[in-house]
Protein backbone atom coordinates (compact mmCIF):
# COMPACT_ATOMS: atom_id res chain seq x y z
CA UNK A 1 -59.41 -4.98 47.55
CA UNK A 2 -56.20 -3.35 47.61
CA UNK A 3 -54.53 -1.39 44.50
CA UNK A 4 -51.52 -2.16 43.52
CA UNK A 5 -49.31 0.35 41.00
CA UNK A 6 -46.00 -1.92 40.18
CA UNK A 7 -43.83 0.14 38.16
CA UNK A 8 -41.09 -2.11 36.52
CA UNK A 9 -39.47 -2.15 33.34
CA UNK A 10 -37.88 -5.84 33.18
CA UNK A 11 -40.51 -8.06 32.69
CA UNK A 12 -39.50 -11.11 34.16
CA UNK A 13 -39.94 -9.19 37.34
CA UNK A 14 -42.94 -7.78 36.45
CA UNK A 15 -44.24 -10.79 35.80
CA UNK A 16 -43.20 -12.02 39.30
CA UNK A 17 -44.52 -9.07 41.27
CA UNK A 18 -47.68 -9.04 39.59
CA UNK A 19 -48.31 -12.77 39.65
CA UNK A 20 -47.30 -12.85 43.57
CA UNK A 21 -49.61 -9.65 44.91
CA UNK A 22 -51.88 -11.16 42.42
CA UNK A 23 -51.80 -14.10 44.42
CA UNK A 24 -52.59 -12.11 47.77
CA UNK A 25 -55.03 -10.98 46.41
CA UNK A 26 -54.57 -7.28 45.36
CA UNK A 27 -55.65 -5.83 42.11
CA UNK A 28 -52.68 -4.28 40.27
CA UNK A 29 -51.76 -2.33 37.48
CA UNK A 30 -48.61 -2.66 36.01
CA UNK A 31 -46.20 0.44 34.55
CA UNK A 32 -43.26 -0.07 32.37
CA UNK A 33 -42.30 3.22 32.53
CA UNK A 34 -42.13 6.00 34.54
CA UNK A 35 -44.31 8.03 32.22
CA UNK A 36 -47.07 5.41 31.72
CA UNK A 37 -46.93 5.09 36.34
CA UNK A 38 -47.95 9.15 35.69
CA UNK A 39 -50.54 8.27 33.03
CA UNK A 40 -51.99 5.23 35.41
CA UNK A 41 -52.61 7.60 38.70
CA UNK A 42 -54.29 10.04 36.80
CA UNK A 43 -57.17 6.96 36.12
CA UNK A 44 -57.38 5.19 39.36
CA UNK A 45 -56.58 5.63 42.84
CA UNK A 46 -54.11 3.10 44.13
CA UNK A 47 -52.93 1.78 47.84
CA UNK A 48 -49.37 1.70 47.26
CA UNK A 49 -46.93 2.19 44.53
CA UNK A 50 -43.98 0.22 44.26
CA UNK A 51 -41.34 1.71 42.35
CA UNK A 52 -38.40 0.40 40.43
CA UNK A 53 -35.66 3.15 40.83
CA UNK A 54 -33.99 2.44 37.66
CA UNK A 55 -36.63 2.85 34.46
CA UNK A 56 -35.66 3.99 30.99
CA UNK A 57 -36.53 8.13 30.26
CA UNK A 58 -37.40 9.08 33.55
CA UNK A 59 -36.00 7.10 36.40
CA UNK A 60 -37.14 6.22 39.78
CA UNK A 61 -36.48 9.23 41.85
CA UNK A 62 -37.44 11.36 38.99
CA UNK A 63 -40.95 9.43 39.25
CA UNK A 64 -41.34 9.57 42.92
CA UNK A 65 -40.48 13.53 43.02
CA UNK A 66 -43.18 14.45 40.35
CA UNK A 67 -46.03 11.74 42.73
CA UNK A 68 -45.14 13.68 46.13
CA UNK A 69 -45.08 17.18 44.55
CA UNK A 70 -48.70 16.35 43.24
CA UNK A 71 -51.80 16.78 46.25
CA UNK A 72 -53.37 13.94 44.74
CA UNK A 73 -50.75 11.34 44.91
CA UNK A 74 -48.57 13.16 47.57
CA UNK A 75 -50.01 10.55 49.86
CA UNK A 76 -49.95 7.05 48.13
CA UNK A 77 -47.06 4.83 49.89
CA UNK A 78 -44.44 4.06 47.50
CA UNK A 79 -41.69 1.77 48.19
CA UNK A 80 -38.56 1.57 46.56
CA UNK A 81 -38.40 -1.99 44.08
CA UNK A 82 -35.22 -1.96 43.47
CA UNK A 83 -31.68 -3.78 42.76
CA UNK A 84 -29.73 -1.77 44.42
CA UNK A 85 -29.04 -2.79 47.62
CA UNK A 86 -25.47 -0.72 48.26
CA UNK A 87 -25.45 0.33 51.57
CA UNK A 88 -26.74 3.66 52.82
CA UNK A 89 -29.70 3.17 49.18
CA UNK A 90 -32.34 2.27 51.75
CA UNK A 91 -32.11 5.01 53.62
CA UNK A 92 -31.39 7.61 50.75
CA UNK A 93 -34.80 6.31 49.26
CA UNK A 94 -36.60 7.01 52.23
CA UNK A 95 -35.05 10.19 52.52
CA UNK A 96 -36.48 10.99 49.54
CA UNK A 97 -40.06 10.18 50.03
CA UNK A 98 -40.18 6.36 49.85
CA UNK A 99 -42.43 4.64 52.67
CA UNK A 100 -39.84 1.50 52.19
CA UNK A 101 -37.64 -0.39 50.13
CA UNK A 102 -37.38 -4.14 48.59
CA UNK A 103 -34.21 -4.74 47.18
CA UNK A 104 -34.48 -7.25 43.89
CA UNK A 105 -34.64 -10.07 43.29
CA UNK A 106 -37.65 -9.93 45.25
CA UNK A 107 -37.55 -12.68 48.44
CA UNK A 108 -41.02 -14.17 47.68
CA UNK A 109 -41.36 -15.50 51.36
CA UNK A 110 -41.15 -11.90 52.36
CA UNK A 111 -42.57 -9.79 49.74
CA UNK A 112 -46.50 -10.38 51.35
CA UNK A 113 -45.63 -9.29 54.73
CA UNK A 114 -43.58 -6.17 53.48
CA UNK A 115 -46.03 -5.27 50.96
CA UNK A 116 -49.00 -5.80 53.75
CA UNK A 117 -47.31 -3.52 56.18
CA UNK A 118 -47.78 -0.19 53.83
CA UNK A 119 -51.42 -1.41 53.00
CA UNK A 120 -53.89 0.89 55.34
C-alpha cells in the first residue's frame, strides 16, 4: 500500500484529500504545516508528497527546497496542491522540483488518476 504525505493547512481540504486517497486505498499521513511534513519524513518513508504551496511559517517552496536538498527525501515525488492556478505556476513549480501540480479545489473525478500517475 501506497504512502501518502498530504501537507495542507485548511482543513476542509484536508479532510477531502485524505478521505478521497483514503478511498483509493493509500495510507496517508496528514501535515498541517510545513514543519510537522519535516517532522513526518523523518518517521516513515512515503510514495509521494503532495504539497500545498501556501502553509503558515514556512511555505510551500520553502518545504519542497529543504525535501530535495536532503538524500533521503531528495527522491519522494511531490506535487504541487495548490490554489494557484495563474498561468506560468505550473510550470514554475516544476521548475522547482515538483513532479506535478493539482490546482485546488481539487477535481475529485481526476485527483485518482493524477495522484496514480506519480505512484511507482
Amino acid at each position: 500500500m501506497a504512502q501518502i504525505l498530504v501537507v495542507e493547512d485548511n482543513p476542509m481540504n484536508m479532510e477531502l484529500a485524505v478521505d478521497l486517497l483514503e478511498t483509493y486505498g493509500y495510507e496517508v499521513t496528514p501535515a498541517e504545516d510545513g514543519f510537522e511534513a519535516l517532522e513526518r519524513v523523518k518517521e516513515k518513508k512515503f510514495d509521494l508528497i503532495l504539497l500545498d504551496m501556501q502553509l503558515p511559517g514556512m511555505d510551500g517552496p520553502e518545504v519542497l527546497g529543504k525535501l530535495k536538498a536532503d538524500p533521503k527525501t531528495a527522491a519522494i515525488p511531490v506535487v504541487a496542491l495548490t490554489a494557484h492556478a495563474m498561468s506560468g505556476d505550473e510550470a514554475r513549480f516544476i521548475e522547482a522540483g515538483c513532479a506535478g501540480y493539482i490546482s485546488k479545489p481539487i477535481d475529485v473525478h481526476q485527483f485518482k488518476p493524477t495522484v496514480a500517475q506519480y505512484i511507482k
